[in-house]
C-alpha atoms as a PDB file:
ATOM      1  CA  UNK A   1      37.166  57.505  76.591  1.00  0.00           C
ATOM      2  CA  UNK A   2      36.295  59.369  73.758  1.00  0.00           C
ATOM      3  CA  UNK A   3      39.358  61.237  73.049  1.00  0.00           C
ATOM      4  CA  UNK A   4      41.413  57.812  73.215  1.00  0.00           C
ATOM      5  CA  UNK A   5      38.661  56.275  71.247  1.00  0.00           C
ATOM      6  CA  UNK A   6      39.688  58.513  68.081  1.00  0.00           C
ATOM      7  CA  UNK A   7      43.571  58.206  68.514  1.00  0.00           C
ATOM      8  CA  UNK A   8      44.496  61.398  71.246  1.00  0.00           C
ATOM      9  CA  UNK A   9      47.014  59.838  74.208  1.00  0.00           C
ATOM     10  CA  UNK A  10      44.907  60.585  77.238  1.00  0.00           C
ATOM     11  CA  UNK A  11      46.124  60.996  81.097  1.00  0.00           C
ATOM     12  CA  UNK A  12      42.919  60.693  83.100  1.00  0.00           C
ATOM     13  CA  UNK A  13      44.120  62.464  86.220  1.00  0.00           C
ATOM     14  CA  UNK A  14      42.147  62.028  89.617  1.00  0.00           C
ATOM     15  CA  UNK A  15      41.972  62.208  93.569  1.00  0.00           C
ATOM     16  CA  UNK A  16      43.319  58.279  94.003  1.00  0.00           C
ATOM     17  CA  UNK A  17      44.133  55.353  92.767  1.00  0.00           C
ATOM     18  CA  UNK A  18      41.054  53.526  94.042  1.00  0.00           C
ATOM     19  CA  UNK A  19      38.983  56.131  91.782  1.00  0.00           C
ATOM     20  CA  UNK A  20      41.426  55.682  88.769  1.00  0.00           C
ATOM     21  CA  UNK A  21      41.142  51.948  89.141  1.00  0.00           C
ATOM     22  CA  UNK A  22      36.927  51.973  88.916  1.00  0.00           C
ATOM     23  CA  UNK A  23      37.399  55.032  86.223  1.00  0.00           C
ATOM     24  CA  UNK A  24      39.580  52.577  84.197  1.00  0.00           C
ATOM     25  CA  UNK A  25      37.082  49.750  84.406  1.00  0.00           C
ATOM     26  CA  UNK A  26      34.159  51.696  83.638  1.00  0.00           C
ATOM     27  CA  UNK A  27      35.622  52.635  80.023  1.00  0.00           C
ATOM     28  CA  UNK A  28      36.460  48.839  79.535  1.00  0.00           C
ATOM     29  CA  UNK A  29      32.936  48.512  80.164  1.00  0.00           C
ATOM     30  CA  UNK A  30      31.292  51.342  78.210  1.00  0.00           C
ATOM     31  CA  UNK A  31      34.104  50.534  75.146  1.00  0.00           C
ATOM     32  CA  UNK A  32      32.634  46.703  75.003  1.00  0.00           C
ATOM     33  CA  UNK A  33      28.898  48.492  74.915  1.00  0.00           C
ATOM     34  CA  UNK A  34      30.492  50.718  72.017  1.00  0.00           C
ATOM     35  CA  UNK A  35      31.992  47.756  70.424  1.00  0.00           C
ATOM     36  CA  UNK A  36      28.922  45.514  70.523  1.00  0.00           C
ATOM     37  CA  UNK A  37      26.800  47.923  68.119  1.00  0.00           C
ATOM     38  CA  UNK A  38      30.334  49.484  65.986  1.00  0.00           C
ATOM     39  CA  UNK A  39      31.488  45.805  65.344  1.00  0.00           C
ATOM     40  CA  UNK A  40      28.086  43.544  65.624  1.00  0.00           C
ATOM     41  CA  UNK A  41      29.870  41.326  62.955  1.00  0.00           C
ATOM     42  CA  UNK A  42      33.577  41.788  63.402  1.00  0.00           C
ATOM     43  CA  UNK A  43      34.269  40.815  67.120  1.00  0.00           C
ATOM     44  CA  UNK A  44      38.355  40.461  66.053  1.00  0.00           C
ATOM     45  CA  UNK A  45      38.237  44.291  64.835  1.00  0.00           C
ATOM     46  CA  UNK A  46      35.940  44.938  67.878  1.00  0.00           C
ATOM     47  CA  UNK A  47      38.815  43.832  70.266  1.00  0.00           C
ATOM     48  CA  UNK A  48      41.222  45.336  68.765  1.00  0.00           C
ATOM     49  CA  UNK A  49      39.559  48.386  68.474  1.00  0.00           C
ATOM     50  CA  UNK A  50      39.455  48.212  72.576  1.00  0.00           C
ATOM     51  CA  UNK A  51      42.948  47.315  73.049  1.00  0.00           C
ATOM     52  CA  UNK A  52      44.189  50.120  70.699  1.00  0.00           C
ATOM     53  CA  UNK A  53      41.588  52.151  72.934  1.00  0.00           C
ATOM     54  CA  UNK A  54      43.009  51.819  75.982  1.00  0.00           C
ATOM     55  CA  UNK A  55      46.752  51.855  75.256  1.00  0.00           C
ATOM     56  CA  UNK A  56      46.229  55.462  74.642  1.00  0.00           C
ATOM     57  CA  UNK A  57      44.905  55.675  77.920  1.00  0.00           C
ATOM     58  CA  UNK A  58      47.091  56.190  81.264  1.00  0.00           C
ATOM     59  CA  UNK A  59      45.924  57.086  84.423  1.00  0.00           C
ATOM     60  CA  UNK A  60      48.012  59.169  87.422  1.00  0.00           C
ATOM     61  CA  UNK A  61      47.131  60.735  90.761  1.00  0.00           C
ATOM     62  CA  UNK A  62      49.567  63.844  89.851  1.00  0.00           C
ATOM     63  CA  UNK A  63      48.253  66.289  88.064  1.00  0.00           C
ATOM     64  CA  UNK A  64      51.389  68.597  88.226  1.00  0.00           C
ATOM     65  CA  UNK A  65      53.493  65.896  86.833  1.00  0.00           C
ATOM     66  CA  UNK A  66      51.585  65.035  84.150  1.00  0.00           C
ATOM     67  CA  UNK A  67      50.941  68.644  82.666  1.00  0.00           C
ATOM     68  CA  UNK A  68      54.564  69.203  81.544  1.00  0.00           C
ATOM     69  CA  UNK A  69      53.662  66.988  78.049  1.00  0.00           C
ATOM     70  CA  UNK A  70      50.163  68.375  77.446  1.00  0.00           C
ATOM     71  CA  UNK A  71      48.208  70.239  74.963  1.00  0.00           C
ATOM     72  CA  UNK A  72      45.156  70.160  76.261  1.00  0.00           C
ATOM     73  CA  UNK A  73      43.986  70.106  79.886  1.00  0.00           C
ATOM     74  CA  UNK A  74      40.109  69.717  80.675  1.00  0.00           C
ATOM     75  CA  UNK A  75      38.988  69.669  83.657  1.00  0.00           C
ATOM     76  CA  UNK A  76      36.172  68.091  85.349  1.00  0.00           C
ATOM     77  CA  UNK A  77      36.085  67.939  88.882  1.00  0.00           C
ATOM     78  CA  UNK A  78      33.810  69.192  91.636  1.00  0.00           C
ATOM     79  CA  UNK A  79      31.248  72.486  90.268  1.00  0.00           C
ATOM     80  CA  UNK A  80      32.984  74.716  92.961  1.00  0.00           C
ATOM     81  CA  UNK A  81      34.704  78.287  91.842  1.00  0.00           C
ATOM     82  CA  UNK A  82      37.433  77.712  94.558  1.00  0.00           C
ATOM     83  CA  UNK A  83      38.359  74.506  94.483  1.00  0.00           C
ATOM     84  CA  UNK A  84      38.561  74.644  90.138  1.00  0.00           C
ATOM     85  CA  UNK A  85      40.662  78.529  90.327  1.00  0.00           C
ATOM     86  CA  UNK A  86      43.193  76.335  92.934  1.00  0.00           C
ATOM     87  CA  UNK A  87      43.690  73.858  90.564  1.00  0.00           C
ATOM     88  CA  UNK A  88      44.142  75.644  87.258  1.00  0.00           C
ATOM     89  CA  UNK A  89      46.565  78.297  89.148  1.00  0.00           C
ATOM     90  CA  UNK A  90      48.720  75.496  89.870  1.00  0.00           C
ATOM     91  CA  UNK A  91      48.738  74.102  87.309  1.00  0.00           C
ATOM     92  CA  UNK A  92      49.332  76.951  85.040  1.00  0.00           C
ATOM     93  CA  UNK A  93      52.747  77.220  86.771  1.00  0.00           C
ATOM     94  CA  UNK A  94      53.624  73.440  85.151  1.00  0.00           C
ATOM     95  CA  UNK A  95      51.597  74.107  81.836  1.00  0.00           C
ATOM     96  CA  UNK A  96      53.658  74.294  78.395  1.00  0.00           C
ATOM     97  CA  UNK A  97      53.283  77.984  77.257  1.00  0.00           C
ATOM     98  CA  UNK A  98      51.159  76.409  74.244  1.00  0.00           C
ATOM     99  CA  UNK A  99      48.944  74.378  76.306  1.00  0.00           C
ATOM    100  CA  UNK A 100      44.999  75.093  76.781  1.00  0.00           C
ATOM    101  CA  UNK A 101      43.083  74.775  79.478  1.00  0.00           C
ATOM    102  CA  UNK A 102      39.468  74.303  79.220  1.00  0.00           C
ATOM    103  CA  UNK A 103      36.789  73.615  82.081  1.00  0.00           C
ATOM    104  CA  UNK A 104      33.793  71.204  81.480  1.00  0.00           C
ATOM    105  CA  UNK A 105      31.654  73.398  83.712  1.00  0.00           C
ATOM    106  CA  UNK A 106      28.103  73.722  83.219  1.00  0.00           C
ATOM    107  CA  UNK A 107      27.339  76.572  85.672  1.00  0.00           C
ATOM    108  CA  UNK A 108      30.373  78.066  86.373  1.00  0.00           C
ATOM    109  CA  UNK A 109      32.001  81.463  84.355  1.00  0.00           C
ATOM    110  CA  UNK A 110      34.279  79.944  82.082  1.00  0.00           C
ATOM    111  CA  UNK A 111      36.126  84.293  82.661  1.00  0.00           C
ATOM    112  CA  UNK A 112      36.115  83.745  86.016  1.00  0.00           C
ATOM    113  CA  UNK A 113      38.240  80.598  85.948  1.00  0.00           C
ATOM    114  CA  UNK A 114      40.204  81.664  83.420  1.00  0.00           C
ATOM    115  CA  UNK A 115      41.096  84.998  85.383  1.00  0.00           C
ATOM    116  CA  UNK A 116      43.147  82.833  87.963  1.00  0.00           C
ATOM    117  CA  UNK A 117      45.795  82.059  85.161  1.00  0.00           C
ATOM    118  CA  UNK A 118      47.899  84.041  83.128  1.00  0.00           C
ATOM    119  CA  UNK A 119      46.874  81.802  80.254  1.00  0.00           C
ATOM    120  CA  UNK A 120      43.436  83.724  79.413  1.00  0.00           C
ATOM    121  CA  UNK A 121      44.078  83.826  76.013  1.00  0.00           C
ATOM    122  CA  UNK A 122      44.350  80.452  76.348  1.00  0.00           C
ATOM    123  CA  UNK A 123      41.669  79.322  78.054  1.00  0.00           C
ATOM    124  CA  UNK A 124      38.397  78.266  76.829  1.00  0.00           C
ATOM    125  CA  UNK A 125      34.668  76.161  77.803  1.00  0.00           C
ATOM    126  CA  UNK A 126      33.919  72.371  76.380  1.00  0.00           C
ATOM    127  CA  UNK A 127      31.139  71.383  77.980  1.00  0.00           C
ATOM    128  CA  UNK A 128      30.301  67.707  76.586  1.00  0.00           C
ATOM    129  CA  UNK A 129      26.954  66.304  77.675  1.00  0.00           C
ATOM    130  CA  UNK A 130      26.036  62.980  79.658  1.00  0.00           C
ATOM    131  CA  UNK A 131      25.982  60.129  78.599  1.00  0.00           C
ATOM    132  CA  UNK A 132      29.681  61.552  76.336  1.00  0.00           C
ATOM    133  CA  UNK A 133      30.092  58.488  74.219  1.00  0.00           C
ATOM    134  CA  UNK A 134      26.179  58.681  73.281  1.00  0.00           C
ATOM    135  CA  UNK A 135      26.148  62.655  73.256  1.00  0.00           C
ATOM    136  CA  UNK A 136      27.150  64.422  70.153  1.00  0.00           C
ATOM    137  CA  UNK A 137      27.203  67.769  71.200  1.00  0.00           C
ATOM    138  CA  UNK A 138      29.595  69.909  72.610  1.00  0.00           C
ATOM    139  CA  UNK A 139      29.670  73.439  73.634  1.00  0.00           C
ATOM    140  CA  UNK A 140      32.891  75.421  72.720  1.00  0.00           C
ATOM    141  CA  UNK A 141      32.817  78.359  75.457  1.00  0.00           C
ATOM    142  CA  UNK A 142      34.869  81.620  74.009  1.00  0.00           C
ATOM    143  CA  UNK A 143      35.037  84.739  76.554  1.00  0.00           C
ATOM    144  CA  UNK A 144      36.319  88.134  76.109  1.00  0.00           C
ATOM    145  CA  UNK A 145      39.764  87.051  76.474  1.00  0.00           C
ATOM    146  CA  UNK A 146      39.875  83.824  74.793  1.00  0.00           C
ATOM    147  CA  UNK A 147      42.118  84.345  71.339  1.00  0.00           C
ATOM    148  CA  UNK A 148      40.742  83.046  67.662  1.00  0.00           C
ATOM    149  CA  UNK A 149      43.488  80.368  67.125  1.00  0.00           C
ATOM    150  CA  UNK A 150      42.699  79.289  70.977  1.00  0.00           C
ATOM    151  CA  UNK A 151      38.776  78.905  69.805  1.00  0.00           C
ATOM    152  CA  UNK A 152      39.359  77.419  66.624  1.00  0.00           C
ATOM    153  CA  UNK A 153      41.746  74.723  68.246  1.00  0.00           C
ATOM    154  CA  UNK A 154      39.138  74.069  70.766  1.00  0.00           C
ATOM    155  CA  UNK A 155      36.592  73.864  67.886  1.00  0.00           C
ATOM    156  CA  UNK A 156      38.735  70.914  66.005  1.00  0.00           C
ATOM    157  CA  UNK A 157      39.597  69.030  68.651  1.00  0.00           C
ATOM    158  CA  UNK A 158      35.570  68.832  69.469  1.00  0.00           C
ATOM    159  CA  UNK A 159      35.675  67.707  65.461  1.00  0.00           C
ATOM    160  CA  UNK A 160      38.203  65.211  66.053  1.00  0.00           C
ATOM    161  CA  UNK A 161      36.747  63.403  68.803  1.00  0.00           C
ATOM    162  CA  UNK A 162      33.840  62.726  66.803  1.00  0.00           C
ATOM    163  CA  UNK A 163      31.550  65.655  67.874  1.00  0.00           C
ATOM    164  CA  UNK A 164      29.079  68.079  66.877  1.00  0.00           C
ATOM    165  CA  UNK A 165      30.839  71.548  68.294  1.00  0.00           C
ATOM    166  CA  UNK A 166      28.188  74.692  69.073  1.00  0.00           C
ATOM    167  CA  UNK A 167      29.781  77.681  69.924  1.00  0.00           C
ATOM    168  CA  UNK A 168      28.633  80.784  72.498  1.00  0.00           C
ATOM    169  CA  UNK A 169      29.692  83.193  74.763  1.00  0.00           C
ATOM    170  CA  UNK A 170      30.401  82.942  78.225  1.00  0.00           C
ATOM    171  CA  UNK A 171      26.971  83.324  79.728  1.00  0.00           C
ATOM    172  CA  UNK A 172      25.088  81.359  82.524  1.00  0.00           C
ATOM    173  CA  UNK A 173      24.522  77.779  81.465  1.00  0.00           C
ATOM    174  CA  UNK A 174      25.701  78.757  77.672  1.00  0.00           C
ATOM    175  CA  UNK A 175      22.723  77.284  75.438  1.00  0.00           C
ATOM    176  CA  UNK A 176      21.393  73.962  76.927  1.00  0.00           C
ATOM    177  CA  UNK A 177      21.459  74.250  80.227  1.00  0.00           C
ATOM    178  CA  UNK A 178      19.994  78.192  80.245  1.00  0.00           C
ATOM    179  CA  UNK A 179      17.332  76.844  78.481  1.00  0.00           C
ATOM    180  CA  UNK A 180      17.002  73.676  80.168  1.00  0.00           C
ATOM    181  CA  UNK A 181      17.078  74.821  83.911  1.00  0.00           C
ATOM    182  CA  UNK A 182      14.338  77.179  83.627  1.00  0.00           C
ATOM    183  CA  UNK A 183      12.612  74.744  82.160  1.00  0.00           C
ATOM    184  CA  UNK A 184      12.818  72.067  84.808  1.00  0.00           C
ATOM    185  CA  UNK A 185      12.154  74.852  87.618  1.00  0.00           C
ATOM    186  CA  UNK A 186       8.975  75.600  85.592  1.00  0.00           C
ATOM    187  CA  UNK A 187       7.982  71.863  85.804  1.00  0.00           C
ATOM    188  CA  UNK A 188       8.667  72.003  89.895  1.00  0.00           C
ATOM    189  CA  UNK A 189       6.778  75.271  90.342  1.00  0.00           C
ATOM    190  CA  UNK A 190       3.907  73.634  87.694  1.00  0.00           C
ATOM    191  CA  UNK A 191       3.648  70.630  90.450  1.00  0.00           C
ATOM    192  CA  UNK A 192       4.142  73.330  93.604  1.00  0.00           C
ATOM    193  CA  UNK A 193       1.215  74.814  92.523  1.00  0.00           C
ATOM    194  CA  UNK A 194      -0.861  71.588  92.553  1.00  0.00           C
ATOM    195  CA  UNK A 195      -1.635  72.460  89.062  1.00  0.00           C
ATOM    196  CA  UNK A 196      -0.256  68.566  87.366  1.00  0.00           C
ATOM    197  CA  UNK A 197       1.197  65.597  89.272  1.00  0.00           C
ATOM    198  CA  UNK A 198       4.716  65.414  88.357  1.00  0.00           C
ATOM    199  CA  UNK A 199       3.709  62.020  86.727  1.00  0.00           C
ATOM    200  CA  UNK A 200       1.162  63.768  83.894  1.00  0.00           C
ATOM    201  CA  UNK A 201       3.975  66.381  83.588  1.00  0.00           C
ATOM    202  CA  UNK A 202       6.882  63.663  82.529  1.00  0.00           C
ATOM    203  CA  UNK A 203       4.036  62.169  80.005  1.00  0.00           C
ATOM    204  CA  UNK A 204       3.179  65.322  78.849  1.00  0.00           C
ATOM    205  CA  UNK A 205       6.215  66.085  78.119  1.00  0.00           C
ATOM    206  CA  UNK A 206       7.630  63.264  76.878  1.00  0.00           C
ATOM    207  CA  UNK A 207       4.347  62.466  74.777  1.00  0.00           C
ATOM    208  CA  UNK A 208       3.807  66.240  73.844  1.00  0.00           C
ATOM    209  CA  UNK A 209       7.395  67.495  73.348  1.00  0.00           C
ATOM    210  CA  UNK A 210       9.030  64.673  71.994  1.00  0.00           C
ATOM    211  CA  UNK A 211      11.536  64.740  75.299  1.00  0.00           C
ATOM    212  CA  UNK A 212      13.175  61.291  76.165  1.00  0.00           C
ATOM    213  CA  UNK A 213      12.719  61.982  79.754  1.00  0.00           C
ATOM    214  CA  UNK A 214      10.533  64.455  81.740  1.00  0.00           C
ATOM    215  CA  UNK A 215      11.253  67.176  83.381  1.00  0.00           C
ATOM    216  CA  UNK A 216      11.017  65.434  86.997  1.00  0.00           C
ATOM    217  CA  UNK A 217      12.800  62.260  85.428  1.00  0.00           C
ATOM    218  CA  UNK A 218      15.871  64.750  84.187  1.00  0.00           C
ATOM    219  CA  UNK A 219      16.089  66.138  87.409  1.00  0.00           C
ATOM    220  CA  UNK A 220      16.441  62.777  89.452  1.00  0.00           C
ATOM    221  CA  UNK A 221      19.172  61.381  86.598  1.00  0.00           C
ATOM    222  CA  UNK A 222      21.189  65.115  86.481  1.00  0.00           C
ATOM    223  CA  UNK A 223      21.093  65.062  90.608  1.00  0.00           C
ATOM    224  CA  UNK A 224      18.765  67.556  92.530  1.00  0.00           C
ATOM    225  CA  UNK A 225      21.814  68.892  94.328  1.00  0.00           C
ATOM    226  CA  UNK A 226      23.821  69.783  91.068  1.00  0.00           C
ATOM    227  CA  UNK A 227      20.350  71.355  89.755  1.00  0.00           C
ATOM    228  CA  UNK A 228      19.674  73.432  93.235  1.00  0.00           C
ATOM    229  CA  UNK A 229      23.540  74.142  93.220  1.00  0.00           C
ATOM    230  CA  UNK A 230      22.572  76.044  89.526  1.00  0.00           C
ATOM    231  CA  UNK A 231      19.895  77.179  89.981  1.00  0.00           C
ATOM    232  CA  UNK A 232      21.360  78.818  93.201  1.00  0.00           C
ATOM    233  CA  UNK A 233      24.322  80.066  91.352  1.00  0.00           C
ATOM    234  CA  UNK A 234      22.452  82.101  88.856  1.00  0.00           C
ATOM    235  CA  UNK A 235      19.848  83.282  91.427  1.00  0.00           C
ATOM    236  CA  UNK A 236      22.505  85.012  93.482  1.00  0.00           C
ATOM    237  CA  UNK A 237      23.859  86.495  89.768  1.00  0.00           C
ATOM    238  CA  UNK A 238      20.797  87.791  88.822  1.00  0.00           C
ATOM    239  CA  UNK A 239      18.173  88.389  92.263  1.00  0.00           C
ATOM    240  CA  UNK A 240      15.373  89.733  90.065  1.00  0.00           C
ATOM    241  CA  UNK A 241      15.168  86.970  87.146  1.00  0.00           C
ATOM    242  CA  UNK A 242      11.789  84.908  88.288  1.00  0.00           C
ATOM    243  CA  UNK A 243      13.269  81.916  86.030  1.00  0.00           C
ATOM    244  CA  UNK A 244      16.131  81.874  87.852  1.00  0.00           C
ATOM    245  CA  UNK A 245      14.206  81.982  91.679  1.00  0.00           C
ATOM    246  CA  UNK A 246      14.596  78.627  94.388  1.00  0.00           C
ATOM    247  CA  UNK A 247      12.054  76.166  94.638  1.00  0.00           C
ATOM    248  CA  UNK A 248      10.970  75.344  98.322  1.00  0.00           C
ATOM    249  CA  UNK A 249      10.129  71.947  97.275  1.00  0.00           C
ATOM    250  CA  UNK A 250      13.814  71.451  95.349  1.00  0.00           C
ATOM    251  CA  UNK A 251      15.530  73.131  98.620  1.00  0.00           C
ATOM    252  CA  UNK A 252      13.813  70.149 100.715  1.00  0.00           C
ATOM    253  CA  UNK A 253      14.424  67.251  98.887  1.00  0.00           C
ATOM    254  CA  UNK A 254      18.253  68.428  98.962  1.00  0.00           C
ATOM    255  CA  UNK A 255      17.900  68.966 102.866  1.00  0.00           C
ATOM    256  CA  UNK A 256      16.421  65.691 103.089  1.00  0.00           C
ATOM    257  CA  UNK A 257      19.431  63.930 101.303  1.00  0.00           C
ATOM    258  CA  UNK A 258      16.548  62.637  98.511  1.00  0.00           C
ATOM    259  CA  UNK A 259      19.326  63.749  95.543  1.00  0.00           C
ATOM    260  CA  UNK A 260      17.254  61.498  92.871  1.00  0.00           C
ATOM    261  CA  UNK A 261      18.790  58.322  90.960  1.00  0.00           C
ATOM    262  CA  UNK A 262      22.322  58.532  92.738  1.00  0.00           C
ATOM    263  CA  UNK A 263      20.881  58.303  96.340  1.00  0.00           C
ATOM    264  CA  UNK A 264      18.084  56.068  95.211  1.00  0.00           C
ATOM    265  CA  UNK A 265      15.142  58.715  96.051  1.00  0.00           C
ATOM    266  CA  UNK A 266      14.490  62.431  94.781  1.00  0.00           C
ATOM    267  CA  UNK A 267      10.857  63.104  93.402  1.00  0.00           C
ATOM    268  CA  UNK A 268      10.868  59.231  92.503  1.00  0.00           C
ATOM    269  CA  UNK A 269      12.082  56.641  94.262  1.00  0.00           C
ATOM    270  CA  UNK A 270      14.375  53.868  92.323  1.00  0.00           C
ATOM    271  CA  UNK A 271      15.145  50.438  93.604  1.00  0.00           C
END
């Protein structure tokens, strides 16, 4: 949405076209939100602002077929080593010699992905941040391999879309999410310990800290499967790091199918 929102041609790529069809009218939908503020007074230039939107916009099922006439791959899908390395291996047989890849990961070693190409110079982390047409930040991942031009490509393009680019190395959870995880484990380990109810915690923090959301209310909207799936991640990187240790409680809720927001129940429960 964003990227056709400031004039790039976009292919959004995925599984089927069931998904492609709800993908498609979501952006309508989030485009009219962005339209109501942008163009409070100019409805015409409002449309037309939406129309020129979404004619940059295509949508296929094939991601092979579609790589041929691209600059710039990112990839979003599932946060799961194997399943991303498949895809970027094939399709670094169909890639332009030119063309950068870059994963959206949050979690995963941006090297590690990279390493099952042949494009490593050319390969590179842009992790945008939820909601993406609210967000203004984006992290611009370089590793060890990653060359300047590649970096500094990956740096405008963040630019051109309208964002504020950070950059840092390829470490677990880059600069948000390092800091934030901990954080939120902290919060579960604070309420573990019967030391707060999670409710004083969000309040605290929010009232305290100046947060939007507390740490309990993050972790129901991020998903407490993605967040266990992290925290998980990193734990089996680095045994020894107590920030980085499972919750029992987290573990549970997971077990239990109680994901927060998505599945209507995690450590709140939603209608």
């Amino acid at each position: 949405q964003v990227a056709a929102a400031s004039g790039h041609t976009v292919v959004l790529v995925d599984q089927s076209d069931e998904i492609l069809k709800k993908s498609a009218k979501g952006i309508e939908e989030s485009l009219k939100r962005v339209t109501k503020k942008k163009f409070a007074d100019k409805p015409e230039a409002g449309a037309e602002f939406i129309e020129k939107t979404l004619k940059n916009l295509t949508t296929s099922t094939d991601a092979v077929a579609v790589v041929h006439s691209t600059d710039l791959v990112i990839e979003a899908i599932v946060e799961n080593q194997e399943i991303k390395n498949e895809l970027f291996k094939r399709l670094d047989k169909f890639a332009p010699e030119h063309t950068i890849f870059a994963s959206n990961t949050s979690s995963l070693q941006i090297t590690q992905l990279a390493n099952s190409t042949t494009r490593q110079d050319r390969f590179g982390g842009l992790h945008f941040f939820n909601p993406v047409p609210m967000m203004k930040l984006v992290e611009v991942i370089k590793t060890p391999m990653t060359s300047q031009k590649t970096f500094e490509s990956l740096v405008d393009f963040s630019k051109a879309v309208g964002k504020s680019p950070v950059s840092c190395k390829d470490t677990p959870g880059f600069i948000v999410n390092r800091l934030l995880v901990p954080y939120m484990m902290e919060a579960v380990r604070l309420f573990e310990r019967g030391d707060a109810s999670k409710e004083d915690i969000d309040v605290a923090m929010k009232l305290g800290a100046g947060y939007p959301m507390g740490p309990f209310e993050l972790l129901d909207y991020v998903g407490l499967d993605t967040s266990k799936y992290i925290i998980d991640g990193w734990h089996s990187l680095e045994p020894n790091n107590p920030l980085f240790a499972p919750s029992p409680l987290l573990d549970k809720l997971v077990e239990e199918k109680k994901l927060g927001k998505k599945t209507g129940e995690g450590f709140y429960k939603y209608k």
